[in-house]
C-alpha atoms as a PDB file:
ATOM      1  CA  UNK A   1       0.000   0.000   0.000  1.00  0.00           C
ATOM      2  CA  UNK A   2       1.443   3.720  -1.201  1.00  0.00           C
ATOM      3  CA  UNK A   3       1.764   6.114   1.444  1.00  0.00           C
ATOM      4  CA  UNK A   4      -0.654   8.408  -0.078  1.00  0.00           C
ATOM      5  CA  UNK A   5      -3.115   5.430   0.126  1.00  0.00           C
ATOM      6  CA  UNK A   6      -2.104   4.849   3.857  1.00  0.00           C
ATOM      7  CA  UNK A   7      -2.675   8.434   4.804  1.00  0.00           C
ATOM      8  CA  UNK A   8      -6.563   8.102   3.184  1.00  0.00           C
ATOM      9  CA  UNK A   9      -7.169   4.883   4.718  1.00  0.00           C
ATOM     10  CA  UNK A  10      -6.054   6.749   7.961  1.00  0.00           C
ATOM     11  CA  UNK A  11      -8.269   9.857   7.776  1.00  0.00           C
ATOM     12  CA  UNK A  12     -11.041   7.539   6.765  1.00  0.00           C
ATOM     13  CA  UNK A  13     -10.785   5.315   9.967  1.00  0.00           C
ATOM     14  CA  UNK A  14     -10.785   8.610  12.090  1.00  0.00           C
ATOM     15  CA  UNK A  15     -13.316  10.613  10.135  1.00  0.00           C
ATOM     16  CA  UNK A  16     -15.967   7.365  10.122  1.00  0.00           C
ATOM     17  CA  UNK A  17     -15.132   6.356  14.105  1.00  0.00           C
ATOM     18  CA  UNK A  18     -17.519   7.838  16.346  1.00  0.00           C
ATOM     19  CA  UNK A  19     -15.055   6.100  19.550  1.00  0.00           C
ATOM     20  CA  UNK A  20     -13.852   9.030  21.222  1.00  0.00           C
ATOM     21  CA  UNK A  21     -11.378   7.042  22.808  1.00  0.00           C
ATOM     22  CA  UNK A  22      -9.794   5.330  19.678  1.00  0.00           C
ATOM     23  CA  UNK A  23      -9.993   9.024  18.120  1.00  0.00           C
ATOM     24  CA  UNK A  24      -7.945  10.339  21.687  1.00  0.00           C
ATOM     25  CA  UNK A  25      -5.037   7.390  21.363  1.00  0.00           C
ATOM     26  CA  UNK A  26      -4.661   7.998  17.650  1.00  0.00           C
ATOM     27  CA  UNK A  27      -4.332  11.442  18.282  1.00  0.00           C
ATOM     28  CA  UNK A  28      -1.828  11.178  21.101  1.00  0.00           C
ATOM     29  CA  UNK A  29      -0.430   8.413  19.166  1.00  0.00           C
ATOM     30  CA  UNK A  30       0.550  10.856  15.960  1.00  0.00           C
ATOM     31  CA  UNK A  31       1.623  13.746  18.340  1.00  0.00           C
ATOM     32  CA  UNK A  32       4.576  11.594  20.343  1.00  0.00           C
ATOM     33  CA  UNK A  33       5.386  10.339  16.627  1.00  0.00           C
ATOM     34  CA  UNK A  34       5.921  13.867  15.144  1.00  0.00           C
ATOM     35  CA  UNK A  35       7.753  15.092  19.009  1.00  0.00           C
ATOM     36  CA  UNK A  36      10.215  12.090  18.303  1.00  0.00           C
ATOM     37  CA  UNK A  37      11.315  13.307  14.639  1.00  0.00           C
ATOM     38  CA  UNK A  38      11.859  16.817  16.058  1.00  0.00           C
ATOM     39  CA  UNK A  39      14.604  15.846  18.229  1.00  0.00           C
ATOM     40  CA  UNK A  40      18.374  16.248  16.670  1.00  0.00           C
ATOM     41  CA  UNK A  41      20.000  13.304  16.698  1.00  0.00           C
ATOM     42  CA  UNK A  42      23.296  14.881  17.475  1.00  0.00           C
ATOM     43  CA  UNK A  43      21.624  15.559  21.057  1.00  0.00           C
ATOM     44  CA  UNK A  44      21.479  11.909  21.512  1.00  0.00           C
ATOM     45  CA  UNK A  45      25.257  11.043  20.803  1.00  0.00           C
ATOM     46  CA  UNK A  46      27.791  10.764  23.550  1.00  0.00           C
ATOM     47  CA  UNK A  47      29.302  13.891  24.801  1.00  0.00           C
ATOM     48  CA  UNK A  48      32.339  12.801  23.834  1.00  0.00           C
ATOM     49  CA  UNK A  49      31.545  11.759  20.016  1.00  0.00           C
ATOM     50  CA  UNK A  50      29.532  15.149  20.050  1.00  0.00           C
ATOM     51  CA  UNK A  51      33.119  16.688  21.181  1.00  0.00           C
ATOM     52  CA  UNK A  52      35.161  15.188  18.830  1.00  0.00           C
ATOM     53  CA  UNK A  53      32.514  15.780  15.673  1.00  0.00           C
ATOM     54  CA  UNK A  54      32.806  19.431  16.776  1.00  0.00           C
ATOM     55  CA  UNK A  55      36.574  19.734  17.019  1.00  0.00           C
ATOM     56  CA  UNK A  56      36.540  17.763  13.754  1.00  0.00           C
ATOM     57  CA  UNK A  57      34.496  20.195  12.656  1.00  0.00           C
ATOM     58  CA  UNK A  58      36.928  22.936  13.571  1.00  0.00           C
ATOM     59  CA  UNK A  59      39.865  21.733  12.405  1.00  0.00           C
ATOM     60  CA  UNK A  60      38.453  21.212   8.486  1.00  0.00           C
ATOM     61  CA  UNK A  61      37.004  24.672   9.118  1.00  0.00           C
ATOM     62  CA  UNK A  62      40.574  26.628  10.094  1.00  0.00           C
ATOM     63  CA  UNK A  63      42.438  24.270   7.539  1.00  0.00           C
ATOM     64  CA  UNK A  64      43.998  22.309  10.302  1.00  0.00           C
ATOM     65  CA  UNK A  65      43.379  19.194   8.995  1.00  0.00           C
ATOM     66  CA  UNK A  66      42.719  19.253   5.069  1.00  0.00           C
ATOM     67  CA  UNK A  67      41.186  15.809   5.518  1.00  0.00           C
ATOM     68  CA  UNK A  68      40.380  13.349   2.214  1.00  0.00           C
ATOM     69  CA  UNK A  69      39.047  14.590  -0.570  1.00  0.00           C
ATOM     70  CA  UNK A  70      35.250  14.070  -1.608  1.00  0.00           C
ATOM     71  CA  UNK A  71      36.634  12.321  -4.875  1.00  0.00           C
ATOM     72  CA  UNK A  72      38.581  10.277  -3.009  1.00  0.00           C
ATOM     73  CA  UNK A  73      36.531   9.143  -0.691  1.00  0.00           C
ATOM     74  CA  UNK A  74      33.815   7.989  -3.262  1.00  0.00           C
ATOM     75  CA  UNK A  75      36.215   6.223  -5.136  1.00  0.00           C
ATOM     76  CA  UNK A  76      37.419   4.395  -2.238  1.00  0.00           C
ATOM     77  CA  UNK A  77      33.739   3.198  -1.118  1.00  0.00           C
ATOM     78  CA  UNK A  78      32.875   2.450  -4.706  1.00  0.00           C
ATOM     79  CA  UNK A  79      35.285  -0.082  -4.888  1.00  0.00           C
ATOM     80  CA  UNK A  80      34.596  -1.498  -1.076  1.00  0.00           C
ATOM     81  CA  UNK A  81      30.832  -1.624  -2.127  1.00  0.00           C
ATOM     82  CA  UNK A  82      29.904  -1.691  -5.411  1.00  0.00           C
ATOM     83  CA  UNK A  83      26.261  -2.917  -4.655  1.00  0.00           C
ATOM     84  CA  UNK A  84      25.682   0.582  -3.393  1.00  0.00           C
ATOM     85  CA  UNK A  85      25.770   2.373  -6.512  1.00  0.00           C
ATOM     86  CA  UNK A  86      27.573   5.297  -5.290  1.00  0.00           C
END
C-alpha cells in the first residue's frame, strides 16, 4: 500500500469512528510520533563523540586538517561496495 493510500485509509478510519477514545489514542499516538522526529540526533550522541565531531568540525574549518578529498573518498567506497551504486 502507497503512502498516499495509507494516509486516506487513515483519515477515513478517524473521520468514520464515532469512539472518542480510539480518536484520543490515535491522536496522542501521531503527536509523540511527530515530538520524536523533532529531536536532533546529534543531542542523543555521547558527549564525547559530540566533542570530537565538533573539534573535527573545527579543524576542516581553520584548515587544520585538510582531511580526504570528496573524490577520493567515493572512489574508495565504490570499490569497497559496489552494490551501493555510489
Amino acid at each position: 500500500m502507497s503512502t498516499a493510500e495509507n494516509k486516506l485509509s487513515l483519515v477515513q478510519m478517524i473521520v468514520e469512528s464515532d469512539d472518542k477514545t480510539f480518536i484520543s489514542k490515535v491522536l496522542k499516538y501521531a503527536s509523540s510520533l511527530k515530538k520524536e522526529k523533532t529531536t536532533d540526533w546529534a543531542e542523543e550522541l555521547p558527549a564525547e563523540v559530540f566533542e570530537e565531531l565538533r573539534l573535527s568540525i573545527e579543524e576542516a574549518d581553520n584548515g587544520t586538517d585538510p582531511g580526504i578529498p570528496h573524490e577520493v573518498m567515493l572512489k574508495k567506497f565504490r570499490k569497497k561496495y559496489p552494490h551501493l551504486n555510489l
